[in-house]
Every structure is written in structure tokens, then in C-alpha cells.
N, C-alpha and C. Protein backbone atom coordinates (compact mmCIF):
# COMPACT_ATOMS: atom_id res chain seq x y z
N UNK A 1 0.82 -1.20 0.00
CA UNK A 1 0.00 0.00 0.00
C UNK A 1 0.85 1.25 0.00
N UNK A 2 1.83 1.28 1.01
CA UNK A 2 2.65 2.69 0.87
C UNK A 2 3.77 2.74 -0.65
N UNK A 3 3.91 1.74 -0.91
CA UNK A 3 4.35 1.35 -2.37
C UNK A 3 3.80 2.18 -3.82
N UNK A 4 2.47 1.83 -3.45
CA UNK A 4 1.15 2.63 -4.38
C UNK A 4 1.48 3.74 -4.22
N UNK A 5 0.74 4.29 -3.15
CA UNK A 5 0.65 6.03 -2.31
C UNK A 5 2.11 6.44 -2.96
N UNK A 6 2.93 6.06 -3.25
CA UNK A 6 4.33 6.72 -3.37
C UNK A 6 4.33 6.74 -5.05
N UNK A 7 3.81 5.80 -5.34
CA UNK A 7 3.67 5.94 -7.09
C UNK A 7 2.75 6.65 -7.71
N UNK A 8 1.49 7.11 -6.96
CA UNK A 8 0.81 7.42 -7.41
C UNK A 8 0.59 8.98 -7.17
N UNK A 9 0.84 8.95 -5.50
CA UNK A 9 0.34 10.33 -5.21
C UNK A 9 2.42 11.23 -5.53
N UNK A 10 2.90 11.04 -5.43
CA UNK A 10 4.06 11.19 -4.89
C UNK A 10 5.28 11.33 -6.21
N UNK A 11 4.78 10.37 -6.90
CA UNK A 11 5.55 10.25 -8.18
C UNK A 11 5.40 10.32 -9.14
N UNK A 12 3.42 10.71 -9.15
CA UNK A 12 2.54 11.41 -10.00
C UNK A 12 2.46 10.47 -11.35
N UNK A 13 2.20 8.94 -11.17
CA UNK A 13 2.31 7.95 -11.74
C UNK A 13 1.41 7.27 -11.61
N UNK A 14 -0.09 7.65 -11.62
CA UNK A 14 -1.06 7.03 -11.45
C UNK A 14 -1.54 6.24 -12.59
N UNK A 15 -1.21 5.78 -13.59
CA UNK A 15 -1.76 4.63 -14.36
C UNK A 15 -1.00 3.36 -13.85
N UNK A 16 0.50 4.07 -14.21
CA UNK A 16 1.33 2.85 -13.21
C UNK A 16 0.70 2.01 -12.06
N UNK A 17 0.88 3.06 -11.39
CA UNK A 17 -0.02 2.60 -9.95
C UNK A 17 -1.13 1.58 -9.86
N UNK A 18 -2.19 2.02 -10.92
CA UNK A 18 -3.12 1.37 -10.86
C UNK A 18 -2.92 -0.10 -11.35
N UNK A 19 -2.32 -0.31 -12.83
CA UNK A 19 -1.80 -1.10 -13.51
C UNK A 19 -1.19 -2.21 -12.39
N UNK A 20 -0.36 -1.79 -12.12
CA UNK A 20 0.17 -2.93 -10.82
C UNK A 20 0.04 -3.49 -9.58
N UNK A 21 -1.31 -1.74 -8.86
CA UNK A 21 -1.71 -2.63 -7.81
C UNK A 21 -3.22 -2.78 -7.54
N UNK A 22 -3.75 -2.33 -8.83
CA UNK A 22 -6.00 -2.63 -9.00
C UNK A 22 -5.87 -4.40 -9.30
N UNK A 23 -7.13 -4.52 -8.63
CA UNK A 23 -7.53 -5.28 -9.26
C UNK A 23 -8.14 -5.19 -10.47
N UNK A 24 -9.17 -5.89 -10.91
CA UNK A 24 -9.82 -6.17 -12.11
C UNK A 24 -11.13 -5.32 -11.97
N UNK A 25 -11.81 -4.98 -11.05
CA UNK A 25 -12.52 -3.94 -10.84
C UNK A 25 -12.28 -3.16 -9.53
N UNK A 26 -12.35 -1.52 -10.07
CA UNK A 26 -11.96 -0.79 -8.89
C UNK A 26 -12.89 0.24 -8.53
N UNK A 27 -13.23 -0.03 -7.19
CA UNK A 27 -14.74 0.68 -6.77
C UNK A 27 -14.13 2.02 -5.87
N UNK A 28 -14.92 3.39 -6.35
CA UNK A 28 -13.83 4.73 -6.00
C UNK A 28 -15.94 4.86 -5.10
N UNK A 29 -14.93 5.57 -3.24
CA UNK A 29 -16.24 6.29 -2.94
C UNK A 29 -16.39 7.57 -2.76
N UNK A 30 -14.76 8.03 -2.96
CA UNK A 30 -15.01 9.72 -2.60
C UNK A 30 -15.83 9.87 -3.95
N UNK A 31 -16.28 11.36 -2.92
CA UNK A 31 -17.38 11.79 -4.24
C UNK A 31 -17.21 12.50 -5.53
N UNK A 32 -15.91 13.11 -5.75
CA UNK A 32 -15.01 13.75 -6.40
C UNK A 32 -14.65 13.19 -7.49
N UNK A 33 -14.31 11.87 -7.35
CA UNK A 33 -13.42 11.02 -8.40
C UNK A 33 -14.37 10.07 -8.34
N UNK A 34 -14.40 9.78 -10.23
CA UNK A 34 -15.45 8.72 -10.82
C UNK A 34 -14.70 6.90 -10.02
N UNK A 35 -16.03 6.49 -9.80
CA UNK A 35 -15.45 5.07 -10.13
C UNK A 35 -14.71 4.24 -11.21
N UNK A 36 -13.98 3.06 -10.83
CA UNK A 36 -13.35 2.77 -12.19
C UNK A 36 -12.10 3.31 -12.04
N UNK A 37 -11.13 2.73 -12.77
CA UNK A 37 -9.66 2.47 -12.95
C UNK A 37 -9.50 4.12 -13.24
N UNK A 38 -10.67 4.30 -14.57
CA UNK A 38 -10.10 5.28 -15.84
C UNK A 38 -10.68 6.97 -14.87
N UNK A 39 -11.79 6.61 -13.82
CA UNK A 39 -12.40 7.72 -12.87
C UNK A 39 -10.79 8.06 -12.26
N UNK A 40 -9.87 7.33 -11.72
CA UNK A 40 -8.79 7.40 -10.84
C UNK A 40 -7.65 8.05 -11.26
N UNK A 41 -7.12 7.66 -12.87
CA UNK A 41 -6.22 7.95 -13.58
C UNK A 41 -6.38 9.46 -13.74
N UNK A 42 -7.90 9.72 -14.31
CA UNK A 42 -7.71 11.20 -14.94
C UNK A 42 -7.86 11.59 -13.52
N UNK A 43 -8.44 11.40 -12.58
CA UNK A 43 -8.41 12.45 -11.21
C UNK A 43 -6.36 12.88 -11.22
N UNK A 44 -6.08 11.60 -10.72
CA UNK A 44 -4.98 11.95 -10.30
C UNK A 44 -3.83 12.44 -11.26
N UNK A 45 -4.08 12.54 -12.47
CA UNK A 45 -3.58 13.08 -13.46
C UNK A 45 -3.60 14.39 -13.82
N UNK A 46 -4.92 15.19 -13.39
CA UNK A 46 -5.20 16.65 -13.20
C UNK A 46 -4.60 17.35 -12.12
N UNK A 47 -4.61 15.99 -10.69
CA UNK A 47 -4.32 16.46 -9.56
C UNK A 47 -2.01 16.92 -9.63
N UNK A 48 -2.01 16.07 -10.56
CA UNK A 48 -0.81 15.74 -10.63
C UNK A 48 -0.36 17.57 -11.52
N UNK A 49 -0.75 17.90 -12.35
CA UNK A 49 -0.77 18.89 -13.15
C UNK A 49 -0.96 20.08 -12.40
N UNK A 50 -2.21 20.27 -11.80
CA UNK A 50 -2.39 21.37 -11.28
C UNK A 50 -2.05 21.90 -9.83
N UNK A 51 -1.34 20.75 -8.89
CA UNK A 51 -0.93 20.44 -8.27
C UNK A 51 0.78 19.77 -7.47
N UNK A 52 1.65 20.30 -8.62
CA UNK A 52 2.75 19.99 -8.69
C UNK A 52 3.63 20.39 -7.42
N UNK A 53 4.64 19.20 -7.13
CA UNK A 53 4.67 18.96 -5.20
C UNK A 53 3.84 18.44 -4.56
N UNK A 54 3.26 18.43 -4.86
CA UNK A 54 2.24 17.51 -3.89
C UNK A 54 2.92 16.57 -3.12
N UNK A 55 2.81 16.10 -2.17
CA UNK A 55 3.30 14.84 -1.13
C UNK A 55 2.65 14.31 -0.22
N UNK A 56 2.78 13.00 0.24
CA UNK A 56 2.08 12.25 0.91
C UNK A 56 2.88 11.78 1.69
N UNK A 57 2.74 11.23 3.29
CA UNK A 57 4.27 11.12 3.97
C UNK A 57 3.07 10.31 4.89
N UNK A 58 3.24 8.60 4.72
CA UNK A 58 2.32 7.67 5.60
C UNK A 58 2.82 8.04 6.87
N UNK A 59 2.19 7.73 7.50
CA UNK A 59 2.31 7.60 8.90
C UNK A 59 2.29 6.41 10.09
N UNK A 60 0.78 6.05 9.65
CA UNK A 60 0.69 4.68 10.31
C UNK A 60 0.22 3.84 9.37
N UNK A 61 -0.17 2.27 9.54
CA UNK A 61 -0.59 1.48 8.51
C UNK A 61 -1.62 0.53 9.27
N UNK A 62 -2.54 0.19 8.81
CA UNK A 62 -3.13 -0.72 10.13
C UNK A 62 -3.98 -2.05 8.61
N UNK A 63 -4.25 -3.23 9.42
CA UNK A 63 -4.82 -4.15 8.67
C UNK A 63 -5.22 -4.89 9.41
N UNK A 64 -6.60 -5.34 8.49
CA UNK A 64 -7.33 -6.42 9.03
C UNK A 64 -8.26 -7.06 8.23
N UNK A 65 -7.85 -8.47 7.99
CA UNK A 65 -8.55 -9.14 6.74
C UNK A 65 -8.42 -8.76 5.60
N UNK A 66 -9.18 -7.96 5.17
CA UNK A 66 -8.93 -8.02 3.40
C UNK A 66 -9.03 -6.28 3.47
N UNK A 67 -9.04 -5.57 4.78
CA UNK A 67 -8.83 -4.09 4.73
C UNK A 67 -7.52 -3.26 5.40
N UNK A 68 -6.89 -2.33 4.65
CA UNK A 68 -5.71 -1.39 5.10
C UNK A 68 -6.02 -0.22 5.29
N UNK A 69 -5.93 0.57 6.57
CA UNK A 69 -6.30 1.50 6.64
C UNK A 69 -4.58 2.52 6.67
N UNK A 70 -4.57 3.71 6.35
CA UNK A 70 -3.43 4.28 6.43
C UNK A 70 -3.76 6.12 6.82
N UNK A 71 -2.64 6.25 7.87
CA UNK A 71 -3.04 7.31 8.34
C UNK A 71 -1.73 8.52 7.55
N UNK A 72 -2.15 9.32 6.86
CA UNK A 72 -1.37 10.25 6.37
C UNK A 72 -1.51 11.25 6.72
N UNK A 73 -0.24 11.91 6.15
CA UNK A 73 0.07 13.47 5.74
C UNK A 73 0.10 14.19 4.89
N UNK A 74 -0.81 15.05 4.46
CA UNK A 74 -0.88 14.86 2.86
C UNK A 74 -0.19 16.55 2.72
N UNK A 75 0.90 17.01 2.04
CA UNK A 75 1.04 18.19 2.35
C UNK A 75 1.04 18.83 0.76
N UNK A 76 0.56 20.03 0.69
CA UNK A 76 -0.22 20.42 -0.43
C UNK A 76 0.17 21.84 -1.15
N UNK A 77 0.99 22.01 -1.87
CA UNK A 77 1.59 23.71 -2.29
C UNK A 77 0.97 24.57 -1.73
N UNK A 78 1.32 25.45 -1.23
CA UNK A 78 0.28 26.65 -0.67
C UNK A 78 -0.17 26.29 0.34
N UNK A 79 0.79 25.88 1.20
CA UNK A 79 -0.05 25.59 2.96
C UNK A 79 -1.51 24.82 3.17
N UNK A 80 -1.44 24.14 2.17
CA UNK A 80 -2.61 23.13 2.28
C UNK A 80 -1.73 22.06 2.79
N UNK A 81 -2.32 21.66 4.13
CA UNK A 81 -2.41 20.05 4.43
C UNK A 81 -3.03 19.49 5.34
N UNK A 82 -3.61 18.51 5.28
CA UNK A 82 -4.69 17.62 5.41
C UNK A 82 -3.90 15.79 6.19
N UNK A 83 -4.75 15.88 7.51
CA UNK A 83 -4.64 14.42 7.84
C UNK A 83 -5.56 13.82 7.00
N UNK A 84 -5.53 12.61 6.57
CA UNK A 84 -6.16 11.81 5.62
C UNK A 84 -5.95 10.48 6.21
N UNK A 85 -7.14 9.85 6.20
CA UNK A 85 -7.46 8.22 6.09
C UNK A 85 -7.90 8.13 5.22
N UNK A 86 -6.97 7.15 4.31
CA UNK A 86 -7.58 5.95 3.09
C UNK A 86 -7.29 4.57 3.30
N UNK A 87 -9.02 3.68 3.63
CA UNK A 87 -8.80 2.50 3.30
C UNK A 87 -9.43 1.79 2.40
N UNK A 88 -8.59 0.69 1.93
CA UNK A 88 -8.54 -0.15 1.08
C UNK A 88 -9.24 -1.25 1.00
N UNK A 89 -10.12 -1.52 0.37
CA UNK A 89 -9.75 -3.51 0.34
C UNK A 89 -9.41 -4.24 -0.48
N UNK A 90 -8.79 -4.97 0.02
CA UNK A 90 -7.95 -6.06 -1.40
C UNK A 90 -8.75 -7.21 -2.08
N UNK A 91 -8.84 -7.26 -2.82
CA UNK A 91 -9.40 -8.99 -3.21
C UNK A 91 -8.29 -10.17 -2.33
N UNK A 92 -8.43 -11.28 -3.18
CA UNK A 92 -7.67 -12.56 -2.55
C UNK A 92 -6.46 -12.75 -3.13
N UNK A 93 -6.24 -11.98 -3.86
CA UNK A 93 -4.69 -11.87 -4.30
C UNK A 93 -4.26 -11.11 -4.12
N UNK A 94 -4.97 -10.08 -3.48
CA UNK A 94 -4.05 -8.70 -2.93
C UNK A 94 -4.14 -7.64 -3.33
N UNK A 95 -4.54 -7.19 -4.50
CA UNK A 95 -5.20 -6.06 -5.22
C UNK A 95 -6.40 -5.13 -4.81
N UNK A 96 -5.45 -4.07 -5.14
CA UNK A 96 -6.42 -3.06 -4.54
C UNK A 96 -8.39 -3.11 -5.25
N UNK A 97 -9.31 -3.33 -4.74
CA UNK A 97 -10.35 -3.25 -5.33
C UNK A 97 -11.48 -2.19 -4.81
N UNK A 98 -11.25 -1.18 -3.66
CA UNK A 98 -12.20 -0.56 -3.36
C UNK A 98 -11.05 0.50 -2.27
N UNK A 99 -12.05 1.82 -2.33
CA UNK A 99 -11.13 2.63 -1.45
C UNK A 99 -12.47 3.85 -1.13
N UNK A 100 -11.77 4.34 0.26
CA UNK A 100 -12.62 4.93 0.56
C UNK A 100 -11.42 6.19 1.27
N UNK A 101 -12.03 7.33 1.85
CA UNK A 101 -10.89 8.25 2.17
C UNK A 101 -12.08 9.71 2.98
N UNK A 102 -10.60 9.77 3.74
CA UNK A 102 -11.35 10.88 4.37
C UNK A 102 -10.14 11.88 5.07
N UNK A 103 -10.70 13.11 4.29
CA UNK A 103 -9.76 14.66 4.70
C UNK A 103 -9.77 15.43 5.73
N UNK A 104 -8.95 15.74 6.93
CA UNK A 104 -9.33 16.80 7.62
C UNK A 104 -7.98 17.70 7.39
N UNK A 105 -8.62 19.23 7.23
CA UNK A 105 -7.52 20.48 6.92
C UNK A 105 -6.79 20.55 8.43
N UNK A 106 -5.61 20.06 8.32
CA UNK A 106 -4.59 20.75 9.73
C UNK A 106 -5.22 21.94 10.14
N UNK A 107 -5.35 22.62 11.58
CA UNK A 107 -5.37 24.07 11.91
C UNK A 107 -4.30 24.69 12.11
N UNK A 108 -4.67 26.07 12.41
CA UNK A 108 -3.63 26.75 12.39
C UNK A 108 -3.19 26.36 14.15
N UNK A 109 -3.83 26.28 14.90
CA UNK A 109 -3.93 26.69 16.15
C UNK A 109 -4.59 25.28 17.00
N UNK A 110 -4.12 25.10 17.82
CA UNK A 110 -5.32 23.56 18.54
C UNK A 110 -5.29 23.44 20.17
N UNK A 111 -6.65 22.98 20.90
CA UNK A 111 -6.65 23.22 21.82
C UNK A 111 -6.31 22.67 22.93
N UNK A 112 -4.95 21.98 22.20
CA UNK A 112 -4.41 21.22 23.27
C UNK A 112 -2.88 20.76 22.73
N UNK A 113 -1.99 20.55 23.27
CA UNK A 113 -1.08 20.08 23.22
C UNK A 113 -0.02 18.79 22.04
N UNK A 114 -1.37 17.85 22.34
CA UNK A 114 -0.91 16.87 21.30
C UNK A 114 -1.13 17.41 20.15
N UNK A 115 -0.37 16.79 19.22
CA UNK A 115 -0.71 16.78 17.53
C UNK A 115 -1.39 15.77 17.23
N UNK A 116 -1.97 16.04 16.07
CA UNK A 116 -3.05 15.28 15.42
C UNK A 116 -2.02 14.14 14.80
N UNK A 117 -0.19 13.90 14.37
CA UNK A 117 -0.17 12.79 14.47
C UNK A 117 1.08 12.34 15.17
């Protein structure tokens, strides 16, 4: 999984990505990006363009059964960045076949001590 995330988001190589680690059907739930291999490619292909630097820096990795959850850093030109969970599930060979994801914008300011990671 952090293999992917590094090819895809990172190295701005998202057909690659997909090519080597989708399965045979790939189910997308953010609402943004179409389902389907070809929904994924052009997202991250625009994202890749209009978005240049972009980076992703995992953090944690967690699994269970046929799901990976991964806790990131997603840091974004222009003081955009975002903790992010995306998980996965694999089919039975290991391929990515479904993903789901969720953004929160870092603050500037927080009301307590710890960091968010």
C-alpha cells in the first residue's frame, strides 16, 4: 500500500499505480473522483498537473482481513495540508479493489497540546 501512495500520489504515476496494484474492478467512494480504474487515472492526473509537489508522507498502517487503513500526511503547495485516512480492500490476491478516504484540513492553532499525528 505505501508502495502505491508513493507511485501514485508522490511520483505522480497514477496509471502505473493502478496497472500494478488494482484489481480487475476498482470501486472509487469519494465523491469527487469517478469510479473505475479510468475515474482514478484522470483524477490523479489533473491532480498531478495542477498540483505539482504535492506529497504524501504515511504515517501509520493498520490491517485487518482483506482491509488497510493508512493514516497520512498529505502536504499540499500553498499551505494546504490535510490528515487523511484511506482504506482499502484487497481482493484474494491482494489487489487493490475498493477505497474509501477521508480529509481533515490541519489548523492553524489547537486546543491542546498533542498533535493530530
Amino acid at each position: 500500500m505505501i508502495a502505491f501512495h508513493e507511485l501514485m500520489f508522490n511520483d505522480c504515476r497514477p496509471r502505473e499505480a493502478i496497472e500494478q496494484y488494482a484489481g480487475a474492478d476498482y470501486i472509487q467512494h469519494n465523491p469527487h473522483v469517478a469510479s473505475g480504474k479510468d475515474g482514478f487515472i484522470i483524477d490523479f492526473e489533473r491532480m498531478a498537473h495542477e498540483w505539482p509537489g504535492k506529497r504524501v508522507e504515511v504515517r501509520r498502517v493498520f490491517a485487518e482481513g482483506d482491509l488497510i487503513v493508512l493514516h497520512c500526511l498529505q502536504h499540499w503547495p500553498g499551505n494546504f495540508d490535510y490528515a487523511a485516512i484511506d482504506i482499502v480492500r484487497l481482493d484474494a490476491d491482494g489487489s487493490i479493489v475498493e477505497h474509501w478516504d477521508v480529509l481533515q484540513a490541519l489548523p492553524e492553532t489547537s486546543a491542546k497540546a498533542n498533535a493530530m499525528f
